[in-house]
PDB file of N, CA and C in Angstrom:
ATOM      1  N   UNK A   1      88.246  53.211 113.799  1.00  0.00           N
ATOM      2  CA  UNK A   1      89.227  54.136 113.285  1.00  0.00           C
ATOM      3  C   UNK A   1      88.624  55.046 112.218  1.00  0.00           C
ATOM      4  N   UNK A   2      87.702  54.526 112.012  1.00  0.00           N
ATOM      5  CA  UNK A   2      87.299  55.251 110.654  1.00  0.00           C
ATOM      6  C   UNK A   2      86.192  56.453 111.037  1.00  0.00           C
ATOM      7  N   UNK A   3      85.520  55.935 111.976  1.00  0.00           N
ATOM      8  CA  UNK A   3      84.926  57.156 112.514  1.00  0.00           C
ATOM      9  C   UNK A   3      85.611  58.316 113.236  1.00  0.00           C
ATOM     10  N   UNK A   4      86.922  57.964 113.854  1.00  0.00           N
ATOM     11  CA  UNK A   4      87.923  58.942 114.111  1.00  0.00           C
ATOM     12  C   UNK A   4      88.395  60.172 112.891  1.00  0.00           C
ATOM     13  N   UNK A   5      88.481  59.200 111.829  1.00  0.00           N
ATOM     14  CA  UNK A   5      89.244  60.056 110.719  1.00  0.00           C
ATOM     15  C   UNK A   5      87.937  61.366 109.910  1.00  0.00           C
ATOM     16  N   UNK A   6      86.605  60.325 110.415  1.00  0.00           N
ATOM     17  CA  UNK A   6      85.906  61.429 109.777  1.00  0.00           C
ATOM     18  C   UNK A   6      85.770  62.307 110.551  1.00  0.00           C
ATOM     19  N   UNK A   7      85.223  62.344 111.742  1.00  0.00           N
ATOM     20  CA  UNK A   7      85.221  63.401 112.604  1.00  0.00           C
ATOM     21  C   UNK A   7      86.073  64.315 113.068  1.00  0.00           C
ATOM     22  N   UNK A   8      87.653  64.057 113.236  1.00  0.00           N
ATOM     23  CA  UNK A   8      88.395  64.998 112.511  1.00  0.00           C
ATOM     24  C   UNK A   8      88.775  65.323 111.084  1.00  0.00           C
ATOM     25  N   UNK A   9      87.815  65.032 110.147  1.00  0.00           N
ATOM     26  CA  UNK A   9      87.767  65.816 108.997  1.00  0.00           C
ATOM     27  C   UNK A   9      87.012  67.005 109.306  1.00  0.00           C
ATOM     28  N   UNK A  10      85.722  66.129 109.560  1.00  0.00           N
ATOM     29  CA  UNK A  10      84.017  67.247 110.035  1.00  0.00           C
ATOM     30  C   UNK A  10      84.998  68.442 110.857  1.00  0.00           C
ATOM     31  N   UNK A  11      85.949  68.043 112.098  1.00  0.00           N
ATOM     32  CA  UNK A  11      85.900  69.480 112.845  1.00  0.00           C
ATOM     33  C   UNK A  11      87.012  69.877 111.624  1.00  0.00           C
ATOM     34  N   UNK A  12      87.950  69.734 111.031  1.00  0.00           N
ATOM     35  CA  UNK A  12      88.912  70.559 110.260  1.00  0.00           C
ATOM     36  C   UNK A  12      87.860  71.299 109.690  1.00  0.00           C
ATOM     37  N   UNK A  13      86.575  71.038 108.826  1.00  0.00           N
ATOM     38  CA  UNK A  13      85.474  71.434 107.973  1.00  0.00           C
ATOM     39  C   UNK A  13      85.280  72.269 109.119  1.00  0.00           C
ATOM     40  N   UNK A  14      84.252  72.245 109.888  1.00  0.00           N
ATOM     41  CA  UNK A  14      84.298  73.476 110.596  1.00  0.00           C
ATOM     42  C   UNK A  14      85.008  74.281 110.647  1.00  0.00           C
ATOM     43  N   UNK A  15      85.934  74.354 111.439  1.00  0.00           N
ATOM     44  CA  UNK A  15      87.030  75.282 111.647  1.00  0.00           C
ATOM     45  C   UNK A  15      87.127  76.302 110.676  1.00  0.00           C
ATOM     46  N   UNK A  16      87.183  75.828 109.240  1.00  0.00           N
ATOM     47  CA  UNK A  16      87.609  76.607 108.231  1.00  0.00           C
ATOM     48  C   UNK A  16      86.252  76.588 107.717  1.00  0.00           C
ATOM     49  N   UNK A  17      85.471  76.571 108.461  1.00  0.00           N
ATOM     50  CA  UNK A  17      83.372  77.488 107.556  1.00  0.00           C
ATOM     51  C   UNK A  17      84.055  78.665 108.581  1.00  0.00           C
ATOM     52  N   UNK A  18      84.205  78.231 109.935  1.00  0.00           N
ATOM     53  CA  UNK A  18      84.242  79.475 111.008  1.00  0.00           C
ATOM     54  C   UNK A  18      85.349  80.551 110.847  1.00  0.00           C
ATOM     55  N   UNK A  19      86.274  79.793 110.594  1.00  0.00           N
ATOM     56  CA  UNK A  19      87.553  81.175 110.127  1.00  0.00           C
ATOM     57  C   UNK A  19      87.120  82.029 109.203  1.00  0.00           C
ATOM     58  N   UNK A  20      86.076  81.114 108.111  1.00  0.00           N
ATOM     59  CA  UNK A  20      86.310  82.141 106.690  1.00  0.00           C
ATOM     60  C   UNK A  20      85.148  83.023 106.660  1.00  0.00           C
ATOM     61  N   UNK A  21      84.285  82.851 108.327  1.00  0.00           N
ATOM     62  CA  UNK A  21      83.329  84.466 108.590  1.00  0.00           C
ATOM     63  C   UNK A  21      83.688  85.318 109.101  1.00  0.00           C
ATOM     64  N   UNK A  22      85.137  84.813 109.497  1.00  0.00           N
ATOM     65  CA  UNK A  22      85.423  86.177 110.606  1.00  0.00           C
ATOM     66  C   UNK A  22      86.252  87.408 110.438  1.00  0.00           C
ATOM     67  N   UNK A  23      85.924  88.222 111.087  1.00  0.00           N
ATOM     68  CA  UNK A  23      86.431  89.451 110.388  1.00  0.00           C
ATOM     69  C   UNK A  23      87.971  89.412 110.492  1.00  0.00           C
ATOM     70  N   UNK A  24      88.469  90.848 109.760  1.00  0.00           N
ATOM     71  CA  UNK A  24      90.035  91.315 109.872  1.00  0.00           C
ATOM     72  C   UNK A  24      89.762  92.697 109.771  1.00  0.00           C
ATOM     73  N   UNK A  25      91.450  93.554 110.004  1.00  0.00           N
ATOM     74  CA  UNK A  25      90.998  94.727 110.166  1.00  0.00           C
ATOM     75  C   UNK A  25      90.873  95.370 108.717  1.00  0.00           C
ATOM     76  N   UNK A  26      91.274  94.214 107.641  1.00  0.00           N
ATOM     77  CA  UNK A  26      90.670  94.922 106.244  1.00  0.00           C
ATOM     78  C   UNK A  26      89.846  94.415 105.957  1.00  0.00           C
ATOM     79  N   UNK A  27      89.068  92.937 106.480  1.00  0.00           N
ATOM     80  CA  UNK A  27      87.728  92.324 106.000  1.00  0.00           C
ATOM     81  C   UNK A  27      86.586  92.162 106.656  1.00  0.00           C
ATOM     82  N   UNK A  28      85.548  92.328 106.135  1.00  0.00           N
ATOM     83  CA  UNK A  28      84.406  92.106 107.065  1.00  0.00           C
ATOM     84  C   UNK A  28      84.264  90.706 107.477  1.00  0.00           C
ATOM     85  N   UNK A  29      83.544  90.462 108.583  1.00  0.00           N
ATOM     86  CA  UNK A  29      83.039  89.310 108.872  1.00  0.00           C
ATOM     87  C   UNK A  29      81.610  89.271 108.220  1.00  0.00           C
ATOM     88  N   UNK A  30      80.928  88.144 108.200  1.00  0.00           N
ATOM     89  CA  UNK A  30      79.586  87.927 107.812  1.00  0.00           C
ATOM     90  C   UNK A  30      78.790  89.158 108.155  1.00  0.00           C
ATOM     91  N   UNK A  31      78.411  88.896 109.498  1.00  0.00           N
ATOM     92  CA  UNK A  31      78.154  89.619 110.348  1.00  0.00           C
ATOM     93  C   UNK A  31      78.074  91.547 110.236  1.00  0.00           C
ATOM     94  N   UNK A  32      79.283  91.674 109.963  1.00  0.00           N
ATOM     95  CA  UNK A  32      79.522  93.059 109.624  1.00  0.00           C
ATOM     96  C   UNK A  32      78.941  93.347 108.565  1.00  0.00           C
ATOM     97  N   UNK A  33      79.274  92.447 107.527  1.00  0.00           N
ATOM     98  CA  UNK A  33      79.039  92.714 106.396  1.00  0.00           C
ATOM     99  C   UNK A  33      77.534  93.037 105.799  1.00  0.00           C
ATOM    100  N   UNK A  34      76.538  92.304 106.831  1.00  0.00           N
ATOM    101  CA  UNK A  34      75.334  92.326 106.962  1.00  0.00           C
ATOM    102  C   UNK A  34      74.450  93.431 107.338  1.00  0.00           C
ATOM    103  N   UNK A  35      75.815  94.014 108.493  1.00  0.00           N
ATOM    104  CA  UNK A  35      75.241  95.422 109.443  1.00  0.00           C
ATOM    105  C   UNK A  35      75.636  96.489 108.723  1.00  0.00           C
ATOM    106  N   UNK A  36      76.873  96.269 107.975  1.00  0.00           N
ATOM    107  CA  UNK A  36      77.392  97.482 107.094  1.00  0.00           C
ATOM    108  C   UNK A  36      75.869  97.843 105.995  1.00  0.00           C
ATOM    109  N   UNK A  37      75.692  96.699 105.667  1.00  0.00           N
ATOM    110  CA  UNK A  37      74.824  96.822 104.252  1.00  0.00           C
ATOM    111  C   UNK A  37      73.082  97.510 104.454  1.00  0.00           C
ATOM    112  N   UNK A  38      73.069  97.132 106.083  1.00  0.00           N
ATOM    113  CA  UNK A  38      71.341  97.680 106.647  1.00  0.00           C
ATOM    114  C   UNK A  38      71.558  99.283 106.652  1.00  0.00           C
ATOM    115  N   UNK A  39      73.385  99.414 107.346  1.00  0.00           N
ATOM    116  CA  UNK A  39      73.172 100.804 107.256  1.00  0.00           C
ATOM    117  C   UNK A  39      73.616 101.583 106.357  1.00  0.00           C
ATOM    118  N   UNK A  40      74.320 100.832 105.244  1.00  0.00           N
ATOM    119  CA  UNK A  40      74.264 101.526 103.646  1.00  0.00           C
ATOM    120  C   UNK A  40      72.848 101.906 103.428  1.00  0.00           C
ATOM    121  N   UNK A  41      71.770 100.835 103.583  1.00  0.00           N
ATOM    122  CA  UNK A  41      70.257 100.958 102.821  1.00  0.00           C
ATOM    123  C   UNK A  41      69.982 102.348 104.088  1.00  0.00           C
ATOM    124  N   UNK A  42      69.673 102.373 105.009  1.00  0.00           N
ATOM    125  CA  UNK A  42      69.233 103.338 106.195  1.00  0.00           C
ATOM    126  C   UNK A  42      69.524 104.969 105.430  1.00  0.00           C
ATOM    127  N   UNK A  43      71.058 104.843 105.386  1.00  0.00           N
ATOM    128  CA  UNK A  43      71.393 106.105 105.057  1.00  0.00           C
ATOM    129  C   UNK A  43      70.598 106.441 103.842  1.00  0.00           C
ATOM    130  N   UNK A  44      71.087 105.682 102.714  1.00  0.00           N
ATOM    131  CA  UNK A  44      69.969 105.679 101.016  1.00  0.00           C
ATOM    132  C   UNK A  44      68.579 106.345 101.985  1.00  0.00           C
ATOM    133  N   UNK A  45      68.302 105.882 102.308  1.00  0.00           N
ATOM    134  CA  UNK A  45      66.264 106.041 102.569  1.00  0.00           C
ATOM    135  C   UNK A  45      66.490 107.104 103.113  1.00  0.00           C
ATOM    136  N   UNK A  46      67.035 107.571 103.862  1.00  0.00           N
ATOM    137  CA  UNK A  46      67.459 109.290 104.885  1.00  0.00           C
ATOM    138  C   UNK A  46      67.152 110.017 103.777  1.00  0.00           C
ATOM    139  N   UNK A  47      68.304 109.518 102.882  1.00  0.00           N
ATOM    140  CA  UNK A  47      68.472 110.952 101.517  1.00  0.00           C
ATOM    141  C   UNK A  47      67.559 110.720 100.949  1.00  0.00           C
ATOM    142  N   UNK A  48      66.442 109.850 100.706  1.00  0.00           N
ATOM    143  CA  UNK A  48      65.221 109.673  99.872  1.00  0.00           C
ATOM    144  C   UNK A  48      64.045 110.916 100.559  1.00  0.00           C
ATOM    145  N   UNK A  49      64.386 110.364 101.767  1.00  0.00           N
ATOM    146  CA  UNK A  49      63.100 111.327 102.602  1.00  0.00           C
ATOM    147  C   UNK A  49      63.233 112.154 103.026  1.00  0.00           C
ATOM    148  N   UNK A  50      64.671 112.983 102.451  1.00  0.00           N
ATOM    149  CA  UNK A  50      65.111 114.217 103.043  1.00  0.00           C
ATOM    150  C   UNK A  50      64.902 115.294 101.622  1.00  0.00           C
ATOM    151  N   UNK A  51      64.316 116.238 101.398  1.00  0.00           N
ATOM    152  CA  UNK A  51      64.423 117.076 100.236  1.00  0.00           C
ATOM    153  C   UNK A  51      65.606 117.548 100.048  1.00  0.00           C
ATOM    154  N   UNK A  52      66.632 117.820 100.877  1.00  0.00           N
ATOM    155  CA  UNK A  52      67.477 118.845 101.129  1.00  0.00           C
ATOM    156  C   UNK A  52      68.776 117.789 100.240  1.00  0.00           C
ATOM    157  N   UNK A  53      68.713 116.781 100.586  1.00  0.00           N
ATOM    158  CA  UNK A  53      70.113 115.967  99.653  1.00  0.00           C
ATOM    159  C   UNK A  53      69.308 115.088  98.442  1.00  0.00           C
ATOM    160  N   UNK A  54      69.986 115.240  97.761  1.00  0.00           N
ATOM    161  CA  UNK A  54      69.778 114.214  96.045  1.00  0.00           C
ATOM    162  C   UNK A  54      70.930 112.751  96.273  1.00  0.00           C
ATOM    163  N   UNK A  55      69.817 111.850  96.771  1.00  0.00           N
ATOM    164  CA  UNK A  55      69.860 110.753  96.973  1.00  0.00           C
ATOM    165  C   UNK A  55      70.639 110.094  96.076  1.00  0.00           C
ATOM    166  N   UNK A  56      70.336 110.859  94.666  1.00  0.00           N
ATOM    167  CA  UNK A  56      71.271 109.959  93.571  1.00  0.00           C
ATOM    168  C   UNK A  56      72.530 110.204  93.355  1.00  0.00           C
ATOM    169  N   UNK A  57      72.676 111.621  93.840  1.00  0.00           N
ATOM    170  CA  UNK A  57      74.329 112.173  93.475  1.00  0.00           C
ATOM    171  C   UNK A  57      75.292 111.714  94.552  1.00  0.00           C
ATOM    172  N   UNK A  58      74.497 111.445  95.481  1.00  0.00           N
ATOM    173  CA  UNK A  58      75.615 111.427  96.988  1.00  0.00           C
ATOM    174  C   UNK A  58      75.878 109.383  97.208  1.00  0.00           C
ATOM    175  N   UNK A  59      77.207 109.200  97.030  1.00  0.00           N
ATOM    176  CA  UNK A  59      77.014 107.483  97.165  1.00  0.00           C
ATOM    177  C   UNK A  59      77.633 107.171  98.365  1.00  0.00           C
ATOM    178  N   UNK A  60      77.504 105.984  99.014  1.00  0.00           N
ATOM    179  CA  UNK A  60      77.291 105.679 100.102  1.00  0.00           C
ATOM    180  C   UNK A  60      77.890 104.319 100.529  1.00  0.00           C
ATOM    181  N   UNK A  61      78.892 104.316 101.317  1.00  0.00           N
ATOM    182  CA  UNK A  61      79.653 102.949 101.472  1.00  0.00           C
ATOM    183  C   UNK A  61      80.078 102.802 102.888  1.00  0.00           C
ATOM    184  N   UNK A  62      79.548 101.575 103.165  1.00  0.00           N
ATOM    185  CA  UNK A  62      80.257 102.000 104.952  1.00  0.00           C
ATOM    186  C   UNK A  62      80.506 100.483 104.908  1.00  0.00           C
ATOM    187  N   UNK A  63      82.013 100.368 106.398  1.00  0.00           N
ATOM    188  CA  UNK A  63      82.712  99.590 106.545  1.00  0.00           C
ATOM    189  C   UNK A  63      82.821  99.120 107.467  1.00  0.00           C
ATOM    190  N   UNK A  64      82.131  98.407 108.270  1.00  0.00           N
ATOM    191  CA  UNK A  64      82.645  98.291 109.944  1.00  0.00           C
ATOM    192  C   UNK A  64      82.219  99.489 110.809  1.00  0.00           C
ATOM    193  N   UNK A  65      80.696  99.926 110.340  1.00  0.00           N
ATOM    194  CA  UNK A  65      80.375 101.219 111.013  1.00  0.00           C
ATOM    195  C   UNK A  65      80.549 101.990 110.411  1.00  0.00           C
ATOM    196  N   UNK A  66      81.636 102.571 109.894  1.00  0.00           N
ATOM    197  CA  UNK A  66      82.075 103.750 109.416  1.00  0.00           C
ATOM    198  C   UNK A  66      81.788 104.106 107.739  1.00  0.00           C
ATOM    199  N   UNK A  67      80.979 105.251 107.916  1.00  0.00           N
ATOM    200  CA  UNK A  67      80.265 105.553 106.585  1.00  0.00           C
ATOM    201  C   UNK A  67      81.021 106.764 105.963  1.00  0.00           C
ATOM    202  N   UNK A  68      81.328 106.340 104.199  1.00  0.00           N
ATOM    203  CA  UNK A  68      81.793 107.125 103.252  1.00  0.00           C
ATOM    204  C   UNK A  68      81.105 107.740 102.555  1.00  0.00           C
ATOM    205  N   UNK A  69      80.986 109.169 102.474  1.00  0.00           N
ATOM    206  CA  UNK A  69      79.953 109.825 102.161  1.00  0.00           C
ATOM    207  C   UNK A  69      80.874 110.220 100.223  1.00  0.00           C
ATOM    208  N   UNK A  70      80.248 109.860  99.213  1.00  0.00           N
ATOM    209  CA  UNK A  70      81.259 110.806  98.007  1.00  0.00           C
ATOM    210  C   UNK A  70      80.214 111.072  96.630  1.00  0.00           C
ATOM    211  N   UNK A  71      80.431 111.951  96.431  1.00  0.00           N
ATOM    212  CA  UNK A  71      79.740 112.310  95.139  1.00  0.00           C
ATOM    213  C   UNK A  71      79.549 113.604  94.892  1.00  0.00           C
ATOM    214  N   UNK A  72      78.539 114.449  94.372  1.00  0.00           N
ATOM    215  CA  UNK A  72      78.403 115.673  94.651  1.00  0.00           C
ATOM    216  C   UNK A  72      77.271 116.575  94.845  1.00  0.00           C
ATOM    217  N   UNK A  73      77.045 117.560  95.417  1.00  0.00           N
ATOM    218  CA  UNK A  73      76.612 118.691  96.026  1.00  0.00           C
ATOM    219  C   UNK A  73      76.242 119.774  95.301  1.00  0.00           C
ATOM    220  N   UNK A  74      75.065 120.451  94.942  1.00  0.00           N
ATOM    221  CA  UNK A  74      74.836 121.383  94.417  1.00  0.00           C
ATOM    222  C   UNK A  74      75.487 122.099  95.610  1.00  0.00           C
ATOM    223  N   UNK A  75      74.985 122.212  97.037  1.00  0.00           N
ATOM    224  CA  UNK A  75      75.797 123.738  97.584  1.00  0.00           C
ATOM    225  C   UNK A  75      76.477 122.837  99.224  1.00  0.00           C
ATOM    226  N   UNK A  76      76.859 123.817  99.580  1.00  0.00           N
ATOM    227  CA  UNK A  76      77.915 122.944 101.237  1.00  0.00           C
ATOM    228  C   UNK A  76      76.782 122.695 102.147  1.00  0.00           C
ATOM    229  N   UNK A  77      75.447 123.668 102.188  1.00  0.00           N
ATOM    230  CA  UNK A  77      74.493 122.957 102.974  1.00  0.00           C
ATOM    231  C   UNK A  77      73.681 121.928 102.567  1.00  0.00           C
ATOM    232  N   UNK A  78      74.096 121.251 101.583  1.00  0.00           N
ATOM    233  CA  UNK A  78      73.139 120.058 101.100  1.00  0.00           C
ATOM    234  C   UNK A  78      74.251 118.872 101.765  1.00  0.00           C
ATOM    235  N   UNK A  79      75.753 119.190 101.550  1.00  0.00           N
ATOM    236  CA  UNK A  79      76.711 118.112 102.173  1.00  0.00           C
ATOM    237  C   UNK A  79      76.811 117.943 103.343  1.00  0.00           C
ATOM    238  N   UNK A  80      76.674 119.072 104.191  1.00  0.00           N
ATOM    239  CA  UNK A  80      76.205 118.785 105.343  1.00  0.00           C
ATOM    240  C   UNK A  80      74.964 118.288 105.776  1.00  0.00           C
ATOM    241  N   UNK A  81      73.966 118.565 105.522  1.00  0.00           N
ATOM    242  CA  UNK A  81      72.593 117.702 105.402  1.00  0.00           C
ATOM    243  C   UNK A  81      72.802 116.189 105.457  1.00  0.00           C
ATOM    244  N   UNK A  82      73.578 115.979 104.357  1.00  0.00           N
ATOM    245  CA  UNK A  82      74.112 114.379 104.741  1.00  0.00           C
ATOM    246  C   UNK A  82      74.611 113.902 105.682  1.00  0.00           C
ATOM    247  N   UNK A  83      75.635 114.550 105.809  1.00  0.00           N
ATOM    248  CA  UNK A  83      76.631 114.283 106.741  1.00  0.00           C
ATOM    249  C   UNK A  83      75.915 114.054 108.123  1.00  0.00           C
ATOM    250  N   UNK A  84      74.602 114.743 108.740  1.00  0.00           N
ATOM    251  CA  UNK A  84      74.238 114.815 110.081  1.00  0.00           C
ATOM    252  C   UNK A  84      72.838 113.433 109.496  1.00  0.00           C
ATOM    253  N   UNK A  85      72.304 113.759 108.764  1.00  0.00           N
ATOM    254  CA  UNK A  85      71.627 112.362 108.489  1.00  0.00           C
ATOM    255  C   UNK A  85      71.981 110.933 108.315  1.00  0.00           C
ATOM    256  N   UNK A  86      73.573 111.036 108.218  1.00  0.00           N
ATOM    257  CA  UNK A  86      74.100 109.624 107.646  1.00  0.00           C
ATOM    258  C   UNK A  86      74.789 109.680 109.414  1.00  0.00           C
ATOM    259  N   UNK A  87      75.355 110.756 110.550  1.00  0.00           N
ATOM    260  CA  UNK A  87      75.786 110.338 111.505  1.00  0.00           C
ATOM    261  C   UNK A  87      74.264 109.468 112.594  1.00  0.00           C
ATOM    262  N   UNK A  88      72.848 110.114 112.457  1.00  0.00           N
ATOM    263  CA  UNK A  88      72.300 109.859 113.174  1.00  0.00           C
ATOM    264  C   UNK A  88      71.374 108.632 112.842  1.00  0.00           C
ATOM    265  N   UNK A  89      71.729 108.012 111.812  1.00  0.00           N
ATOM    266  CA  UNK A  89      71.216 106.467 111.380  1.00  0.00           C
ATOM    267  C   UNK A  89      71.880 105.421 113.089  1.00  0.00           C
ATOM    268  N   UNK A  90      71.354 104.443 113.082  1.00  0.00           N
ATOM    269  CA  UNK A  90      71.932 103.758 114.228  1.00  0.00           C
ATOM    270  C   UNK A  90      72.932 102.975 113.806  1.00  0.00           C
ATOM    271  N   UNK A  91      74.070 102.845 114.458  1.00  0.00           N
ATOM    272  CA  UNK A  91      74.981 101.685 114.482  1.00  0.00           C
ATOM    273  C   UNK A  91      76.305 101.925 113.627  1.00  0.00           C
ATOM    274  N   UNK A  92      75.881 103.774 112.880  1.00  0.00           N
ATOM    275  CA  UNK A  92      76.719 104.573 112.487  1.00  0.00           C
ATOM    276  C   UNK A  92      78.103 105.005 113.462  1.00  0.00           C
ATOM    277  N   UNK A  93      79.416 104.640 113.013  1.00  0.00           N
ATOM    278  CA  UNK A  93      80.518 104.910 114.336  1.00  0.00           C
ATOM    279  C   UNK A  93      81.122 106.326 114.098  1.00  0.00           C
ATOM    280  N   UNK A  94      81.246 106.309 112.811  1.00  0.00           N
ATOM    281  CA  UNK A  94      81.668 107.775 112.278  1.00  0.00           C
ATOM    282  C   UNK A  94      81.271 107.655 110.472  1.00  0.00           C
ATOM    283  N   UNK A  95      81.391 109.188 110.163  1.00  0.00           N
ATOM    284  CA  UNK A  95      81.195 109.522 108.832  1.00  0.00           C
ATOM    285  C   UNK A  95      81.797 110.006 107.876  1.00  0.00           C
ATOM    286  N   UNK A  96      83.043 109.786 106.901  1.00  0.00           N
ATOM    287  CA  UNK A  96      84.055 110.792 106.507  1.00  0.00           C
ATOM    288  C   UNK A  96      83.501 111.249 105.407  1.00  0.00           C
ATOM    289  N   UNK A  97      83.607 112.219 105.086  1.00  0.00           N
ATOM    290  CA  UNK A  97      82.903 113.282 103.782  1.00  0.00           C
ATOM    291  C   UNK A  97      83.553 114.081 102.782  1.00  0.00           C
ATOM    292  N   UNK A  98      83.297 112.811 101.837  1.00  0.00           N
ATOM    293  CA  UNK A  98      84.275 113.084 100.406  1.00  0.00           C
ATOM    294  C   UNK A  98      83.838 113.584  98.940  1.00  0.00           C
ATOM    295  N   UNK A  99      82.278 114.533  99.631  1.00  0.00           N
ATOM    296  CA  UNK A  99      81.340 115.080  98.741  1.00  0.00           C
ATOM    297  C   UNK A  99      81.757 116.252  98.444  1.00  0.00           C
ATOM    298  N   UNK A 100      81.754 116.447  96.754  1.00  0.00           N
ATOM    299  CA  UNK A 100      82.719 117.515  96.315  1.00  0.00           C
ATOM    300  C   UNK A 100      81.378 118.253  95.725  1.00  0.00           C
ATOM    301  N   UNK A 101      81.418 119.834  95.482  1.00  0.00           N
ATOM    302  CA  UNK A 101      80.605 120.549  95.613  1.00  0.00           C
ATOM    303  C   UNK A 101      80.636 120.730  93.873  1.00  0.00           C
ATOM    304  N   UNK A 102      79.217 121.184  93.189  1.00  0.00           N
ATOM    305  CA  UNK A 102      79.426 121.187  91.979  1.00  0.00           C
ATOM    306  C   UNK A 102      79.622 122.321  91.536  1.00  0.00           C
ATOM    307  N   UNK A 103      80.832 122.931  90.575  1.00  0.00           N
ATOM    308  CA  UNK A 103      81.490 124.098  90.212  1.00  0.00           C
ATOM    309  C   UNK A 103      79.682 124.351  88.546  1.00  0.00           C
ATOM    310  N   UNK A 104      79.532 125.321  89.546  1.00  0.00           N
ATOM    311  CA  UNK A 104      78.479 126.375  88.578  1.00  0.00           C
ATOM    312  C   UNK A 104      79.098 127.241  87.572  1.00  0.00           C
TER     313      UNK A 104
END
């Protein structure tokens, strides 16, 4: 009996390691959370090796694929610059662009 009671402890223990990786449509899973973060770093290194965007002004958050572009822009072709560098990283689903331009 007693080996009964542990082993349905062990699977309850499982169950709830496995529920508490999995995603929702407001939380990441492990998983995601892992892929979100390669292509947070991807995009960063784009704007490093791109002259055209300032890597430091423009910040960078993505969720389940989908990358938030926000910060700011000396001119509209530097925000766009991002915008096509942060769509053509891999594993990118879409890009919304909340980079505000800096008033001279």
């Amino acid at each position: 009996m007693r080996k009964s009671i542990r082993a349905s402890l062990g699977i309850a223990a499982m169950l709830a390691a496995l529920s508490a990786c999995s995603g929702t449509p407001t939380r990441e899973s492990t998983g995601e959370y892992l892929d979100d973060s390669a292509i947070t770093a991807k995009v960063k290194s784009a704007f490093v090796q791109d002259k055209t965007v300032s890597a430091l002004q423009i910040k960078v958050e993505t969720f389940k694929g989908s990358v938030q572009l926000s910060g700011y822009a000396d001119h509209a072709a530097e925000a766009q610059r991002a915008v096509e560098l942060a769509r053509d990283v891999p594993g990118v689903k879409s890009v919304k662009n909340d980079i505000r331009l800096k008033s001279n």
